[in-house]
Protein backbone atom coordinates (compact mmCIF):
# COMPACT_ATOMS: atom_id res chain seq x y z
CA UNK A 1 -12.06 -12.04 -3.65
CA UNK A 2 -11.06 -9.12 -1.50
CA UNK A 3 -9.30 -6.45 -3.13
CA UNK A 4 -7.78 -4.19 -0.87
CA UNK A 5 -6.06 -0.47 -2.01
CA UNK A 6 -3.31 1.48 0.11
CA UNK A 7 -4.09 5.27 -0.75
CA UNK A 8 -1.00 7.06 -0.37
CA UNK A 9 0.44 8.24 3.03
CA UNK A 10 1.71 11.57 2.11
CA UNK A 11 0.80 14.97 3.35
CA UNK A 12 -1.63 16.35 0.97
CA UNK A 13 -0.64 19.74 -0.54
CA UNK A 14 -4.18 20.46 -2.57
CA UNK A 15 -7.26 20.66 -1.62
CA UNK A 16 -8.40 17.41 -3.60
CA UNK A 17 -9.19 14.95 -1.33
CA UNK A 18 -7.31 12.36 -3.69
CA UNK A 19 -4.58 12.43 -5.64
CA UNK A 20 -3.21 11.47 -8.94
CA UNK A 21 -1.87 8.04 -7.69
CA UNK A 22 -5.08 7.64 -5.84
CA UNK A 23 -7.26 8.39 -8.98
CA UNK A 24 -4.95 5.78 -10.80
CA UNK A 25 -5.09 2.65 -8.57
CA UNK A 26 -8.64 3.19 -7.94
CA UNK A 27 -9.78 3.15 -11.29
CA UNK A 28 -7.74 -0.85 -11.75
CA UNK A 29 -9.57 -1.54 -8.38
CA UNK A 30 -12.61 -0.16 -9.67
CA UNK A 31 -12.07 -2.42 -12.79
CA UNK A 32 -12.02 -5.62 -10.56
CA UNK A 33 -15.08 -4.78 -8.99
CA UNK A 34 -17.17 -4.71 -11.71
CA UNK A 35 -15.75 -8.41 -12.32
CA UNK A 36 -17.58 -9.00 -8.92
CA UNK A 37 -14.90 -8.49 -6.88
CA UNK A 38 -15.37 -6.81 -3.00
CA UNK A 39 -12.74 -3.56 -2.79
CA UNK A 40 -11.77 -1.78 0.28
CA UNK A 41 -9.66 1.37 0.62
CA UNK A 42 -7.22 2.03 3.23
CA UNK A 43 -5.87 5.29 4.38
CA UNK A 44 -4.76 7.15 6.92
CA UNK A 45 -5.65 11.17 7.37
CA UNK A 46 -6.50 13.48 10.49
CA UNK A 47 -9.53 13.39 11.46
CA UNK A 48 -10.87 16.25 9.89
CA UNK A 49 -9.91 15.22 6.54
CA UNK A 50 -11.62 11.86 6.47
CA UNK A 51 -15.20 12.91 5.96
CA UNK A 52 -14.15 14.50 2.94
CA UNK A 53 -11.78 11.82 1.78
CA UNK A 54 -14.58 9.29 2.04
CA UNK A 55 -16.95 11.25 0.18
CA UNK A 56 -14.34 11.03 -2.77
CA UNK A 57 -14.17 7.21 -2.25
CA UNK A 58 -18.31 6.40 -1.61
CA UNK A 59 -18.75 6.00 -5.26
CA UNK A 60 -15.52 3.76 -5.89
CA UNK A 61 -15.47 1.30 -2.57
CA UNK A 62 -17.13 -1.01 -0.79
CA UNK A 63 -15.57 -0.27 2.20
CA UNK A 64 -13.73 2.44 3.82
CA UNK A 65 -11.12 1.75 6.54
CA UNK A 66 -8.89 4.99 7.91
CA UNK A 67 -5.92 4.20 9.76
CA UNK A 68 -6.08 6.76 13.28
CA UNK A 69 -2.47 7.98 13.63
CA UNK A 70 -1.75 12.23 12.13
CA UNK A 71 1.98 11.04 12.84
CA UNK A 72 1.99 8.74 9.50
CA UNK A 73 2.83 11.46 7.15
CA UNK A 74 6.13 12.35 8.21
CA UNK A 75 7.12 8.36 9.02
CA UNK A 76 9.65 6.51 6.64
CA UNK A 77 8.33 3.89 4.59
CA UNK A 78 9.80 0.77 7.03
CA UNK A 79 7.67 2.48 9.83
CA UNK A 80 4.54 2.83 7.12
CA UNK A 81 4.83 -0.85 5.88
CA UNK A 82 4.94 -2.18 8.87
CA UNK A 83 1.82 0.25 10.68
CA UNK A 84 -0.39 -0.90 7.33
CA UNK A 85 0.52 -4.77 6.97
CA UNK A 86 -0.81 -4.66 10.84
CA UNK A 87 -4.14 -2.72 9.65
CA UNK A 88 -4.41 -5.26 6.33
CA UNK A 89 -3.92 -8.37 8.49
CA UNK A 90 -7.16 -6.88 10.84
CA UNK A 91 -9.05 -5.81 8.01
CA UNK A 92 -8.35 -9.13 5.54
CA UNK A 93 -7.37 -9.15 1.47
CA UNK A 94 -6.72 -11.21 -0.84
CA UNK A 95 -4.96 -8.98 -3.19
CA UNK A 96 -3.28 -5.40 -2.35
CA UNK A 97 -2.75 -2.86 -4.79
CA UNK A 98 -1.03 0.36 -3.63
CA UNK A 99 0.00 3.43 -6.17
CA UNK A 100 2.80 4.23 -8.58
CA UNK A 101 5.47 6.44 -6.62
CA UNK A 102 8.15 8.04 -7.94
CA UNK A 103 11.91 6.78 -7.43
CA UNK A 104 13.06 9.80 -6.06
CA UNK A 105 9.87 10.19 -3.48
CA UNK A 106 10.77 9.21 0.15
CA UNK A 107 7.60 6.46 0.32
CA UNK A 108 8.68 4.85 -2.67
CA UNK A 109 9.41 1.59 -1.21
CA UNK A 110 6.32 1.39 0.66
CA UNK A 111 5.10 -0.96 -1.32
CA UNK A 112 7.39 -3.27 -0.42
CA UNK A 113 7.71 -2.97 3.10
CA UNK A 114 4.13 -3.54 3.10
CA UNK A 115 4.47 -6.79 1.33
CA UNK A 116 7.58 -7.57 3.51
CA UNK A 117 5.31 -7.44 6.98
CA UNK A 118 2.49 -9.69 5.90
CA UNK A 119 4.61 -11.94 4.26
CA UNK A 120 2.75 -11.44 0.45
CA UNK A 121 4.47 -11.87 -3.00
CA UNK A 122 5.46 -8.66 -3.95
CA UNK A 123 5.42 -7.25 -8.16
CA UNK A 124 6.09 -3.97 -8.88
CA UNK A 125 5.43 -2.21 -12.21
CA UNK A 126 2.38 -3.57 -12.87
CA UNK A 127 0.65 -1.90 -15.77
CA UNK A 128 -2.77 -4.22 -16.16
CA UNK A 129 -4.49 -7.06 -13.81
CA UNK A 130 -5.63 -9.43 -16.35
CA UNK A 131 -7.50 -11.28 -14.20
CA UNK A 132 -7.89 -12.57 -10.59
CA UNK A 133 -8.99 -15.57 -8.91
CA UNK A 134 -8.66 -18.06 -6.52
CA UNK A 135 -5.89 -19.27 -7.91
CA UNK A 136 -3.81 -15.90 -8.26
CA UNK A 137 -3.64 -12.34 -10.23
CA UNK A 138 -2.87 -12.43 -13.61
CA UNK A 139 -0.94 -9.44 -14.61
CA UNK A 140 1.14 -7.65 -17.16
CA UNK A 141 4.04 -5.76 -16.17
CA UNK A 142 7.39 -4.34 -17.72
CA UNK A 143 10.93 -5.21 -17.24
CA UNK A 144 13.58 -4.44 -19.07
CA UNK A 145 11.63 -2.69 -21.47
CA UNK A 146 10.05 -6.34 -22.09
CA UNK A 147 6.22 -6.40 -21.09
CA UNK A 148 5.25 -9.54 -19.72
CA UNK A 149 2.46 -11.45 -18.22
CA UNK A 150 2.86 -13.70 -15.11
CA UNK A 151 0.27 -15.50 -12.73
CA UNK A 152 1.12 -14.48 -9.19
CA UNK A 153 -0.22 -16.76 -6.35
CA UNK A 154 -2.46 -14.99 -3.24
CA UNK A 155 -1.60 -13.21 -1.11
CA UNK A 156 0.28 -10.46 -3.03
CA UNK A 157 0.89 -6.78 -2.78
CA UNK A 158 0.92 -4.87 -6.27
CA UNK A 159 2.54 -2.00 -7.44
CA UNK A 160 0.58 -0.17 -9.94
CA UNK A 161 1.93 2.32 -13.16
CA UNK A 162 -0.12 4.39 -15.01
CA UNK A 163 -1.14 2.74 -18.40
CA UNK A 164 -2.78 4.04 -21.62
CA UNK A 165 -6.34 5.57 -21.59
CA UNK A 166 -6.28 4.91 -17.60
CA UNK A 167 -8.14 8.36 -16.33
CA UNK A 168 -6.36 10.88 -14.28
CA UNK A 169 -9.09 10.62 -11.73
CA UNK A 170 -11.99 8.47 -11.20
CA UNK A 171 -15.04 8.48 -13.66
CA UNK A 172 -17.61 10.29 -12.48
CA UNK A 173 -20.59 8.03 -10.85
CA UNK A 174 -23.54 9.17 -8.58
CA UNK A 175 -22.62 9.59 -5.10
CA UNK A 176 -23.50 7.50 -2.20
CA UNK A 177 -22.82 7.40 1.65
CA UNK A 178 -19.92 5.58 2.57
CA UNK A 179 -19.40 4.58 6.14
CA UNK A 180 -15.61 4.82 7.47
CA UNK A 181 -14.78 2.53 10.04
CA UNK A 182 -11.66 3.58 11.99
CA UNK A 183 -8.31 0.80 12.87
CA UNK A 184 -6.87 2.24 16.26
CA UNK A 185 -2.60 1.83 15.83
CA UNK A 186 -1.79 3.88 18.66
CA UNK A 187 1.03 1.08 20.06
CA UNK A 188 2.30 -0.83 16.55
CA UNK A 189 4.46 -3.16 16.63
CA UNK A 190 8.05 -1.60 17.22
CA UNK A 191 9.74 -1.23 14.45
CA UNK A 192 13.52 -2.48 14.70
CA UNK A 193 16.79 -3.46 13.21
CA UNK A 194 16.79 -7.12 12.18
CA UNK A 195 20.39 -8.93 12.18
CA UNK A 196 22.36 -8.59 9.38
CA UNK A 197 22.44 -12.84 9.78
CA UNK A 198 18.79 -12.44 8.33
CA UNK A 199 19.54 -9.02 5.72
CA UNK A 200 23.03 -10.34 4.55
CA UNK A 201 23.25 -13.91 5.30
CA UNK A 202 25.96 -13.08 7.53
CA UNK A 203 26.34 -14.93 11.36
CA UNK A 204 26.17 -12.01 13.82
CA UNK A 205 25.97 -12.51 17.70
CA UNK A 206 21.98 -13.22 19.06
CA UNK A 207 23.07 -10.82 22.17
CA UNK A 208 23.59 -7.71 19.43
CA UNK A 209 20.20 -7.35 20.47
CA UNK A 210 17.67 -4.76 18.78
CA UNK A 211 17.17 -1.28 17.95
CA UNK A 212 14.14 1.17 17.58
CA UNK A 213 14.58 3.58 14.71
CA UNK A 214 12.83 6.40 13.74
CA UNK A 215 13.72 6.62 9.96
CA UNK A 216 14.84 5.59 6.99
CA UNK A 217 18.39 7.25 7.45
CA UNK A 218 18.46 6.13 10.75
CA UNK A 219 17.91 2.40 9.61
CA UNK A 220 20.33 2.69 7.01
CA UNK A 221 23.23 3.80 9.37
CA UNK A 222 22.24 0.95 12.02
CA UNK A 223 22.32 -1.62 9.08
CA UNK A 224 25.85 -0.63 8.06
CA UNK A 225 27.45 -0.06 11.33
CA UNK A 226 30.57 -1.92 12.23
């Protein structure tokens, strides 16, 4: 199966190529591929960062795929979604896993949104893969303070947590050289306000028409308009 893993889209503020999120969802990834599995990472960085950010991944990856467009850090996470479902449905996966991020960080629900554009099941919280075939990911996740385990079918997008005795960065395996191929996003698909008749459930005119936003404040003032 093809495993595929959103690094974060943030603007790095040390000097390590990866961060603690990264370190975390690559390690489950890196768990799956020792069950056979193929993994590819997918991030987005300037230019000048990606030789080193690839050197981090060579040991960890199959495949390295960097999203070309420096304007990525300071997008909202509808913008981010929707510019990496595009990349993920050129590149191909199975199963997406993308990093733990905190409530209160502004890419939180990128996740989702990512899941939302390529039309994938979506679990957050997910603290263990069990197992993964062609049939679905098994996982365990918690809820309520209730862990459970559910079978979700393919395609799906996965939230990771941190769990017990997961490292805070990947093991440490000999190096290798890791190719990075590049995805060109220059034009995405706009992003826009849908109709509230799709959001809400509520009729609204067709000739309402659409609107490009630039944000997530921005899309949550056009949403709740009069």
């Amino acid at each position: 199966m093809n495993v595929l893993v959103c690094l974060r889209v943030t603007a790095r503020t040390s000097p390590a190529p990866l961060d603690a999120a990264d370190a975390q969802v690559l390690a489950r990834a890196g768990a799956l591929r020792a069950g056979g599995h193929t993994v590819t990472a997918l991030y987005s960085s300037t230019a000048a960062e990606s030789e080193t950010v690839a050197t981090s991944l060579g040991p960890h990856v199959d495949r390295a795929v960097r999203v070309a467009g420096d304007e990525l850090t300071s997008s909202d996470f509808h913008t981010i979604g929707q510019v990496l479902a595009t990349a993920i449905r050129r590149i191909g996966a199975d199963l997406v896993l993308a990093p733990v991020q905190g409530e209160d960080e502004p890419l939180s629900a990128a996740p989702a949104s990512i899941a939302r554009h390529l039309g994938a099941r979506y679990l957050p919280l997910v603290e263990e893969i069990v197992g993964l075939d062609a049939s679905g990911a098994e996982v365990s996740l918690r809820a309520g303070g209730i862990r459970r385990r559910i079978r979700v079918a393919l395609p799906a997008v996965l939230a990771t947590t941190p769990g017990p005795g997961l490292p805070a960065a990947p093991p440490a395996v000999p190096d290798r050289s890791l190719s990075v191929e590049t995805v060109g996003l220059s034009d995405p698909e706009a992003t826009v306000v849908r109709r509230r008749t799709e959001l809400l459930g509520r009729p609204e005119p067709a000739s309402r028409g659409t609107q490009t936003v630039n944000s997530a404040a921005e899309l949550v003032a056009a949403l709740t308009r009069p």
